[in-house]
N, C-alpha and C. Protein backbone atom coordinates (compact mmCIF):
# COMPACT_ATOMS: atom_id res chain seq x y z
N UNK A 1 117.24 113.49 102.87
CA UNK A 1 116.69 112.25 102.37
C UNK A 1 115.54 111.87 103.29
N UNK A 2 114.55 111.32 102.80
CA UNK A 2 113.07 111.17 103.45
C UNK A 2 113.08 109.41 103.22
N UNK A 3 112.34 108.46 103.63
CA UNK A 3 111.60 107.57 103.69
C UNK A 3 110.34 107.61 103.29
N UNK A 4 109.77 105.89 102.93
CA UNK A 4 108.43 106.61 102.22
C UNK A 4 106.96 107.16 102.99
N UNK A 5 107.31 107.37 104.28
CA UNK A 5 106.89 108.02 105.15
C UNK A 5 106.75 109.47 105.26
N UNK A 6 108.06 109.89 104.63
CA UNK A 6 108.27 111.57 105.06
C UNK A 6 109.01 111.51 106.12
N UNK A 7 109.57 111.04 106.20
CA UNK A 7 110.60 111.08 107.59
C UNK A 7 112.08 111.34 106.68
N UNK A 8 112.31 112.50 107.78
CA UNK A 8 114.19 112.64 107.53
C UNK A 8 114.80 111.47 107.83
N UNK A 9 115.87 110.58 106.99
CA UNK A 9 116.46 109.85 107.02
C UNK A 9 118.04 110.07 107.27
N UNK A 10 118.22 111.13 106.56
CA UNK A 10 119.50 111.55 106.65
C UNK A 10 119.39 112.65 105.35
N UNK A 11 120.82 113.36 105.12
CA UNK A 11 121.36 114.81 104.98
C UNK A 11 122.62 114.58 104.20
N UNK A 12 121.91 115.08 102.86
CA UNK A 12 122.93 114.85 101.72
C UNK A 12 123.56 116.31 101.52
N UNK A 13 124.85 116.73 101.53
CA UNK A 13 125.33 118.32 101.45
C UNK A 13 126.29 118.29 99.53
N UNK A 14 126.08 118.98 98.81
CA UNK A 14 126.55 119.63 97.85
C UNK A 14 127.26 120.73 97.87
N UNK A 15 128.70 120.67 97.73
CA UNK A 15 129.71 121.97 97.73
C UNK A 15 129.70 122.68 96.59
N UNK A 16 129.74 124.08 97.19
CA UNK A 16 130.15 124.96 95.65
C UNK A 16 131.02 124.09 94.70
N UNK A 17 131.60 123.46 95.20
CA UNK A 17 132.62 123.14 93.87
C UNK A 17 132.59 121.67 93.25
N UNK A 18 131.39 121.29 93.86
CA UNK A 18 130.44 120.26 93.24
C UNK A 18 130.64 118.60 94.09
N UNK A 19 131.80 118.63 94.52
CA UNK A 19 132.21 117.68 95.83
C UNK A 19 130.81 117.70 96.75
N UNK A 20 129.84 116.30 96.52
CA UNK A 20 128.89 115.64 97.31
C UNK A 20 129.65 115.13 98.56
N UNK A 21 128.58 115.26 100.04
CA UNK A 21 129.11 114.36 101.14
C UNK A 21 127.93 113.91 101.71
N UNK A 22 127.67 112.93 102.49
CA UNK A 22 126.13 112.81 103.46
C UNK A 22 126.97 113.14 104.90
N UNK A 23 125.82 113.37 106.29
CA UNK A 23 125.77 113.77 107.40
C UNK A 23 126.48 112.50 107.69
N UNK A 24 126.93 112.40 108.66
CA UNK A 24 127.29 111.18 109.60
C UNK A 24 126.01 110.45 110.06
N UNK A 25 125.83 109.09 109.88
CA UNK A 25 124.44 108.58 110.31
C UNK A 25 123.04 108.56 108.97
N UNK A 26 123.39 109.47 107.96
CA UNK A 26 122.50 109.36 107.52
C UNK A 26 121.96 108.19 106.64
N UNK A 27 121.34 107.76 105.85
CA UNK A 27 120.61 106.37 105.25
C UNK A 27 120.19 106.73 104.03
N UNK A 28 120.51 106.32 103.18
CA UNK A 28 119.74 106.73 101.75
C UNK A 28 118.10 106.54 101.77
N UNK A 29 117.86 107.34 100.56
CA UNK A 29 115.90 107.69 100.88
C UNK A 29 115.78 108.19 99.07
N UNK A 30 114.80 109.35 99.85
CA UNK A 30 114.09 109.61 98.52
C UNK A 30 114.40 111.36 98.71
N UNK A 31 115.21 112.14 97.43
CA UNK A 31 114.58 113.33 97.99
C UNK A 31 113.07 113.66 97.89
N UNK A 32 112.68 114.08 98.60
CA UNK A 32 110.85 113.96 98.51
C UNK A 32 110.44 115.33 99.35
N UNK A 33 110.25 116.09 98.61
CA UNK A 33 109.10 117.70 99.46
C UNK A 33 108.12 117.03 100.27
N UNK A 34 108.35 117.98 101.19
CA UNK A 34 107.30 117.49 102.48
C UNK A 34 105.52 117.79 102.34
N UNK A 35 105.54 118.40 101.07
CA UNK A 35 104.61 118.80 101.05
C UNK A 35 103.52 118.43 99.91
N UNK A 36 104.34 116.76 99.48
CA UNK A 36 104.15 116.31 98.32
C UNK A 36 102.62 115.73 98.00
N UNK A 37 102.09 116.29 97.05
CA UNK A 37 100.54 115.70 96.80
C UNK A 37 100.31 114.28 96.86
N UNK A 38 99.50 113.50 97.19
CA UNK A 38 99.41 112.38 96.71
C UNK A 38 98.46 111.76 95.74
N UNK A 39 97.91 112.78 94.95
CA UNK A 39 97.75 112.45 93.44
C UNK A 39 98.65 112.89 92.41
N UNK A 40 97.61 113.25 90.68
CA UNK A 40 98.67 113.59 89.93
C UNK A 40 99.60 112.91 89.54
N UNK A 41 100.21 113.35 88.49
CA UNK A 41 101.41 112.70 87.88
C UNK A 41 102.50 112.96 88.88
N UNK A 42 103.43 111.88 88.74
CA UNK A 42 104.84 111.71 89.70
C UNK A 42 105.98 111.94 88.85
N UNK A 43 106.41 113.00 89.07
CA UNK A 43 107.86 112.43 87.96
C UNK A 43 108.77 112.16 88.98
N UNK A 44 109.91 110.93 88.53
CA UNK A 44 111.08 110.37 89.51
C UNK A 44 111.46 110.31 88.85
N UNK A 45 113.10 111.49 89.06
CA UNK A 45 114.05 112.26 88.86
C UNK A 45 115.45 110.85 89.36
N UNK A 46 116.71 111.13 88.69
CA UNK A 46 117.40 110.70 89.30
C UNK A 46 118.54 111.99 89.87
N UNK A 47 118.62 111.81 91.37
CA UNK A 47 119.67 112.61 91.97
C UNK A 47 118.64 113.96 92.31
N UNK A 48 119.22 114.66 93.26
CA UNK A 48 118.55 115.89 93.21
C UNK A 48 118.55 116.94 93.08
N UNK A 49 119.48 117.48 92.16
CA UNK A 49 119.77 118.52 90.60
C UNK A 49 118.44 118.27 89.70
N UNK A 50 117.97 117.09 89.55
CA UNK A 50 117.15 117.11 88.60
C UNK A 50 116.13 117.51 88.86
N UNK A 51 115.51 116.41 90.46
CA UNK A 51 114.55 116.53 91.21
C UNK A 51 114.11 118.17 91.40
N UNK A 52 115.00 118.67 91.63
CA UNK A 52 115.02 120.57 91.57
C UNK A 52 114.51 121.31 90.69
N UNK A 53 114.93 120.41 89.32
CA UNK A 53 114.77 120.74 87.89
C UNK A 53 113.28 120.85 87.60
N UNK A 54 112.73 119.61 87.57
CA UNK A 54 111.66 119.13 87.67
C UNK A 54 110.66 120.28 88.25
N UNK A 55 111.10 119.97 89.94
CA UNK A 55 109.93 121.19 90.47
C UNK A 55 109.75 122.81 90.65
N UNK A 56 110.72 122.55 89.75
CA UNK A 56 111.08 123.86 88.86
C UNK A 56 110.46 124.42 88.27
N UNK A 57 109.80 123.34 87.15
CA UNK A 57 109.37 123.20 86.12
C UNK A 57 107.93 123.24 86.45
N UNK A 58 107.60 123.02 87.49
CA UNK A 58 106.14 123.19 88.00
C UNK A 58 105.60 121.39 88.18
N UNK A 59 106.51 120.64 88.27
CA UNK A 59 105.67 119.12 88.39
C UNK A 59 105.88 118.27 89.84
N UNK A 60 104.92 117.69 89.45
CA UNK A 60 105.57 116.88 91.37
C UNK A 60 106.28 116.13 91.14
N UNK A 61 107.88 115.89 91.78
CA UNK A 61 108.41 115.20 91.78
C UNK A 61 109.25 114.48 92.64
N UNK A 62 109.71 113.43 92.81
CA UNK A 62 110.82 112.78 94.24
C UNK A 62 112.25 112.60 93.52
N UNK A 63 112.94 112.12 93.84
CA UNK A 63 114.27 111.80 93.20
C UNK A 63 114.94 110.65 94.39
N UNK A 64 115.55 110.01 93.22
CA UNK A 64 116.57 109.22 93.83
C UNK A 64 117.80 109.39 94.27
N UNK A 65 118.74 108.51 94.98
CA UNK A 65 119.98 109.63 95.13
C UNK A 65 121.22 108.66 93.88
N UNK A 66 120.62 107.61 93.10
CA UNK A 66 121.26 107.43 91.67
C UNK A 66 120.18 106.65 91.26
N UNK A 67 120.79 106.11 90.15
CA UNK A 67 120.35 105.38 89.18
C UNK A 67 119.66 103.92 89.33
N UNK A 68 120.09 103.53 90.66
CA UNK A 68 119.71 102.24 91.27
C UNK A 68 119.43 101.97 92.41
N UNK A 69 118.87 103.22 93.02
CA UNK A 69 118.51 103.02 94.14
C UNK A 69 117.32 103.38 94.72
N UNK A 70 116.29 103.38 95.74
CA UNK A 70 114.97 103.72 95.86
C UNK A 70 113.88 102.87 95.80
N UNK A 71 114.53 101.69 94.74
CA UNK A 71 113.05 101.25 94.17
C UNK A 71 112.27 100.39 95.27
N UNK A 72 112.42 100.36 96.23
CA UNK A 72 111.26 99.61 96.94
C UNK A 72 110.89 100.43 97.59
N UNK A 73 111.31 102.26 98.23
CA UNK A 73 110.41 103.01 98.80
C UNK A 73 109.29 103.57 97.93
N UNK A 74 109.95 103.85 96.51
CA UNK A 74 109.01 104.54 94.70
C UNK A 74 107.71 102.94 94.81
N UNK A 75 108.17 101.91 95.51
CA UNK A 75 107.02 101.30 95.13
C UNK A 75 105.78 101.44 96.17
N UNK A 76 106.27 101.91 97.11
CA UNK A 76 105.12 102.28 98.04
C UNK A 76 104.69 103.63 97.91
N UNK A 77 105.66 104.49 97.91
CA UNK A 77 105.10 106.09 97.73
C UNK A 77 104.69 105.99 96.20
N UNK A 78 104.58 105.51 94.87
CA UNK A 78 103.92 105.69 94.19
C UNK A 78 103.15 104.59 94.02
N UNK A 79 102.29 103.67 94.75
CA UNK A 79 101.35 103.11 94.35
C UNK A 79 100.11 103.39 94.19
N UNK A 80 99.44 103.17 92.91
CA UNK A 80 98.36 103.91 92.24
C UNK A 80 98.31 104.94 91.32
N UNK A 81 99.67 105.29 91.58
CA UNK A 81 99.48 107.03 91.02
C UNK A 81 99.87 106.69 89.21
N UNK A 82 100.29 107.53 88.65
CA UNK A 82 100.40 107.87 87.33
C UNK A 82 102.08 108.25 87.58
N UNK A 83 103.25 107.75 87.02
CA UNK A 83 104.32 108.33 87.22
C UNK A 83 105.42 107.96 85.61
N UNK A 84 105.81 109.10 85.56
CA UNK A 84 106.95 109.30 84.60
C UNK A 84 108.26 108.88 85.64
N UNK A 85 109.32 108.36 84.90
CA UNK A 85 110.40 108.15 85.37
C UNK A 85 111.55 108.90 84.28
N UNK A 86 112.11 110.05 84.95
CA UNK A 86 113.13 110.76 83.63
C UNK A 86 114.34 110.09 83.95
N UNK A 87 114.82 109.28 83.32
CA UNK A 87 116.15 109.20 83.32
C UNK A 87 116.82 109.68 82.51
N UNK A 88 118.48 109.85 83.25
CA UNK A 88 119.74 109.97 82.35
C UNK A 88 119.80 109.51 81.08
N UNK A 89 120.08 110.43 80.22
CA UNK A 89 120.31 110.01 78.78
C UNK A 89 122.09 109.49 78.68
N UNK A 90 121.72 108.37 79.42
CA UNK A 90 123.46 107.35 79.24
C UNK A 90 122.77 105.88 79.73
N UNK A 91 123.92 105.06 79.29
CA UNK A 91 123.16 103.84 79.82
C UNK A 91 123.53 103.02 81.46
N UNK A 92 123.60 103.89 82.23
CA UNK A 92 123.74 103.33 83.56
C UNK A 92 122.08 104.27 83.69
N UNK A 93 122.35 105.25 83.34
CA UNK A 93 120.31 106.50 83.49
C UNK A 93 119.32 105.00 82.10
N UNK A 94 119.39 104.60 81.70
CA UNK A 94 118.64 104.17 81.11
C UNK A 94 118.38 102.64 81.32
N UNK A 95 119.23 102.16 82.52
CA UNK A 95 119.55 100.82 82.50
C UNK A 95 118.98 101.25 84.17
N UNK A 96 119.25 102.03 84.54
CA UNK A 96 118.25 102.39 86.24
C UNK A 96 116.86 102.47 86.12
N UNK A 97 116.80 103.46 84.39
CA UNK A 97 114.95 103.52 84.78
C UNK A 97 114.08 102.69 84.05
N UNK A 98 114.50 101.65 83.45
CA UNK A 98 113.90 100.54 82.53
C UNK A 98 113.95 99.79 83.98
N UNK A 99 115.19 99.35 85.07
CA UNK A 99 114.83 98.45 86.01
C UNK A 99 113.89 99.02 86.83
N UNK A 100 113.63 100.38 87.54
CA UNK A 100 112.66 100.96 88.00
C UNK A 100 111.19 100.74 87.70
N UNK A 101 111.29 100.98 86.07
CA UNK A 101 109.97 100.72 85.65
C UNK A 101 109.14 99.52 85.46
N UNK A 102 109.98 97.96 85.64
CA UNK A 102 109.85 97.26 85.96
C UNK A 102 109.06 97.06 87.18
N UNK A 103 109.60 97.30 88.41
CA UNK A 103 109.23 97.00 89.56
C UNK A 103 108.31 97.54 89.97
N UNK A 104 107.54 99.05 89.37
CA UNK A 104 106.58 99.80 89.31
C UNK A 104 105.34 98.93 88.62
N UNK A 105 105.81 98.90 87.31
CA UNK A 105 104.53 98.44 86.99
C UNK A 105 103.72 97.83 87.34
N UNK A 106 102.34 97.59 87.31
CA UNK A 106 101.66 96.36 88.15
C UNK A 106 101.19 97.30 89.47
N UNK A 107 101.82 98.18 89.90
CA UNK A 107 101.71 99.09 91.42
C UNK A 107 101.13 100.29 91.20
N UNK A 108 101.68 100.67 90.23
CA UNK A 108 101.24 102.42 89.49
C UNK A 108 100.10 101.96 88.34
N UNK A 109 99.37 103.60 88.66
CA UNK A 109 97.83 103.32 87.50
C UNK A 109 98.79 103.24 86.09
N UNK A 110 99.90 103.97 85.83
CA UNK A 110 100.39 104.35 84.52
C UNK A 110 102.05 104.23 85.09
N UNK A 111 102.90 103.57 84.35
CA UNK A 111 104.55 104.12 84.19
C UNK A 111 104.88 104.49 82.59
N UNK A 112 105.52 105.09 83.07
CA UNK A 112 106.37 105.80 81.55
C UNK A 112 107.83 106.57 81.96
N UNK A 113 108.57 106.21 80.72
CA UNK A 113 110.04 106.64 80.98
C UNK A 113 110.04 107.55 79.68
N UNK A 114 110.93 109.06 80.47
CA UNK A 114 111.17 109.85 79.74
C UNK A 114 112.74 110.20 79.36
N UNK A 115 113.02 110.41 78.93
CA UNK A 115 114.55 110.77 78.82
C UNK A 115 114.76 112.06 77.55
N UNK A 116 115.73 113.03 77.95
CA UNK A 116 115.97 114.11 77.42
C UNK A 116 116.62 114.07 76.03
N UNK A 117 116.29 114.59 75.53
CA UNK A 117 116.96 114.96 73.64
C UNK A 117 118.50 114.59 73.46
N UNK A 118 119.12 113.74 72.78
CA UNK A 118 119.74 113.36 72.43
C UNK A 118 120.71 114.54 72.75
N UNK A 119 122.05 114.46 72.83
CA UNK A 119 122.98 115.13 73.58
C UNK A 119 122.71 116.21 74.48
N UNK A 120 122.03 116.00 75.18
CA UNK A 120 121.30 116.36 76.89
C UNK A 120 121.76 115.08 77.81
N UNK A 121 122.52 115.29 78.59
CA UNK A 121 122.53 114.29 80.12
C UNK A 121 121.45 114.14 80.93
N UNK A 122 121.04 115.21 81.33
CA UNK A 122 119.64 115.00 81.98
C UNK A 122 118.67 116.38 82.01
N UNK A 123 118.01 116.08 83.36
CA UNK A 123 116.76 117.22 83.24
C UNK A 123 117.12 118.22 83.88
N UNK A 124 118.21 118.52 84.29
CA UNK A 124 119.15 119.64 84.64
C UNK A 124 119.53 120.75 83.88
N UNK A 125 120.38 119.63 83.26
CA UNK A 125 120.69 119.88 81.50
C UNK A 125 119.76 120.57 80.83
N UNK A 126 118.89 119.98 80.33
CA UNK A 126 117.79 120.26 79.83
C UNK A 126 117.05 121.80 80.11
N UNK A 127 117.07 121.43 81.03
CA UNK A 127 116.17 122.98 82.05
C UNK A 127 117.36 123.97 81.54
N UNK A 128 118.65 124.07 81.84
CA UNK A 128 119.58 125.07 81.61
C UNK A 128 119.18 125.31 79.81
N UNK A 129 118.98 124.04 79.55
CA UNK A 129 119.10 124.41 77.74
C UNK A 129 117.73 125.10 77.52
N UNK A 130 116.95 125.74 78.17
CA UNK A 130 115.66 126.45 77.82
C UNK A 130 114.66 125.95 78.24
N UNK A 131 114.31 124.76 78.40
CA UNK A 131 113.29 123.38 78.35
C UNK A 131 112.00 124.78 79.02
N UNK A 132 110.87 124.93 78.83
CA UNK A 132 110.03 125.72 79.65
C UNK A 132 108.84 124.33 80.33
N UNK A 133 108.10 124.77 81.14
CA UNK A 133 107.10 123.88 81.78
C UNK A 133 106.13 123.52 80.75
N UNK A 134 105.65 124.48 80.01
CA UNK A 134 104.92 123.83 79.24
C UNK A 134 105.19 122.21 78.28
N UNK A 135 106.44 122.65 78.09
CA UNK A 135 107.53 121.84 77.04
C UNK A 135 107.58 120.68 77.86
N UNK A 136 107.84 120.62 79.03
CA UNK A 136 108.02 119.36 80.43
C UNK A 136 106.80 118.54 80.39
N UNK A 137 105.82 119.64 80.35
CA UNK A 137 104.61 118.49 80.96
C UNK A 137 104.08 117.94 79.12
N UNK A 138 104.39 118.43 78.28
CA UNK A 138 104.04 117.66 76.85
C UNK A 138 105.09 116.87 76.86
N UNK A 139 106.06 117.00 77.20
CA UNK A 139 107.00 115.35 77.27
C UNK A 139 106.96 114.64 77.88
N UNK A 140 106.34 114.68 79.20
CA UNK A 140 105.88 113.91 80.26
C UNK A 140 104.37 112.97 79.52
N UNK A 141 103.86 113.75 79.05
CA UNK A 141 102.26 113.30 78.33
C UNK A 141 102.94 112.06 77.08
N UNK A 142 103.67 112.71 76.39
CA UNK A 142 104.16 111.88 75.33
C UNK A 142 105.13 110.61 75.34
N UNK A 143 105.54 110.48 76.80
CA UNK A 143 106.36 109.73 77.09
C UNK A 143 106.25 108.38 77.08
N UNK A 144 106.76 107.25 76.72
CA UNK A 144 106.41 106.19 75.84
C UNK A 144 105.64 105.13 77.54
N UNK A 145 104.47 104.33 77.52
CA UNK A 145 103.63 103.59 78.54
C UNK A 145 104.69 102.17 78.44
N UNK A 146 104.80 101.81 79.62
CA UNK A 146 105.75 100.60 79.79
C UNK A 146 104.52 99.61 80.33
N UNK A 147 104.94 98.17 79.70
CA UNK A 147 104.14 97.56 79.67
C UNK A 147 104.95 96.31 80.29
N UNK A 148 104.02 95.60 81.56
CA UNK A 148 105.22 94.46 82.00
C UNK A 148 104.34 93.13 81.35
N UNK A 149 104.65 92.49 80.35
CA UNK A 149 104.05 91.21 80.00
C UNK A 149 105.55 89.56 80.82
N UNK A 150 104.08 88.89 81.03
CA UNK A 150 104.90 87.52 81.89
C UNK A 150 104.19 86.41 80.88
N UNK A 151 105.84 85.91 80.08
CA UNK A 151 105.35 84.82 79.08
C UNK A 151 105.85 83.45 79.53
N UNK A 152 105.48 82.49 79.35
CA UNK A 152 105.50 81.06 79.76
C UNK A 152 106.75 80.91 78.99
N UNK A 153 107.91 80.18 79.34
CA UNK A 153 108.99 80.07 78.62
C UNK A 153 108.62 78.36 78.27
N UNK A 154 109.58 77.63 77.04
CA UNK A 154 108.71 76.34 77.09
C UNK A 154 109.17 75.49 78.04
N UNK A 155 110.46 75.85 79.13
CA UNK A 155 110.48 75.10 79.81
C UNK A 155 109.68 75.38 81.47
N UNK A 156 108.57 75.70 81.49
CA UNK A 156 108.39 76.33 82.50
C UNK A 156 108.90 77.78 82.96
N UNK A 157 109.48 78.01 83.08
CA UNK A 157 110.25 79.36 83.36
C UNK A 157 109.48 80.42 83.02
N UNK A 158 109.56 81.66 83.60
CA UNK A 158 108.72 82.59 83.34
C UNK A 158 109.88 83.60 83.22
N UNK A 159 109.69 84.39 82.30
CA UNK A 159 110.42 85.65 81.74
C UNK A 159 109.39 86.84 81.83
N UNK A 160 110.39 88.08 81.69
CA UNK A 160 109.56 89.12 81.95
C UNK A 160 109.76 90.28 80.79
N UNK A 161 109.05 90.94 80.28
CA UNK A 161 109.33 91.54 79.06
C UNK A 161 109.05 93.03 78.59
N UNK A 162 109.49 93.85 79.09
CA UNK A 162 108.83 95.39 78.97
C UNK A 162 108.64 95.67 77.49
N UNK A 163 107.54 96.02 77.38
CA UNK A 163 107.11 96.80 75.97
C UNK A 163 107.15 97.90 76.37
N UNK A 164 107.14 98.80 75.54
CA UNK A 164 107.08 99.96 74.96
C UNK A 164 105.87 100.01 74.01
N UNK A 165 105.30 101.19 74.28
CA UNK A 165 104.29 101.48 73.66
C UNK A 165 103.53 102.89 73.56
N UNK A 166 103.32 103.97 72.51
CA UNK A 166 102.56 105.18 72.28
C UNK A 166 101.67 105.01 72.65
């Protein structure tokens, strides 16, 4: 796990038999390659099975270590950039990257949330089911632009309202 620095934070381990543990001491972060561009499209992966998936697939990507966590380092390491957010096709993955994309917007040149074909879990999934790079980066392109509008409520109050939009 990195910071939005690039700094090791701590050391997440995955067992053959799928039993997750972290290092003693370590701090949640971002998984994030050290060697990460800072242009280009961003895709943010949740967990890092996907994150794997992803740069697999040939795209730049970071990952979270779930569904709700990260979002104030994703707002500094992606400010300006252009970023897809793939979430989980369930609604704790779809209820993480609608709040994500929230807090992005306004920071990033572009957000957009992608999520995988209807009985697919994620971009793991996906990748095992054939998915090729070409196929990744046209779903990444097609992926719906989130829009943060702030409307005057009539009592004063301000609400916040993500559109969706092709």
């Amino acid at each position: 796990m990195r910071n939005a620095g690039g700094e090791i934070i701590g050391l997440h381990i995955r067992y053959a038999s799928g039993a997750k543990a972290a290092e003693a001491g370590s701090r949640l972060g971002l998984f994030l390659p050290a060697d990460l561009p800072k242009i280009g499209t961003l895709a943010i992966c949740e967990g890092v099975t996907d994150t794997a998936a992803a740069l697999d697939l040939g795209q730049e990507a970071v990952g979270r270590p779930s569904c709700n966590c990260g979002a104030s380092i994703l707002a500094v390491l992606a400010r300006g950039r252009d970023v897809v957010i793939v979430g989980d096709n369930d609604p704790p993955g779809r209820h993480g990257a609608e709040s994500l994309a929230s807090c992005l917007v306004g920071r990033c040149s572009t957000v957009r949330i992608l999520y995988p074909p209807e009985g697919i879990k994620d971009l793991r999934q996906w990748r095992r089911s054939g998915l090729t790079a070409v196929e990744f980066r046209e779903a990444l392109r097609a992926a719906s632009v989130c829009e943060l509008r702030v409307l005057a409520a009539r009592f004063g109050q301000v609400k916040k309202e993500r559109q969706d939009e092709r």
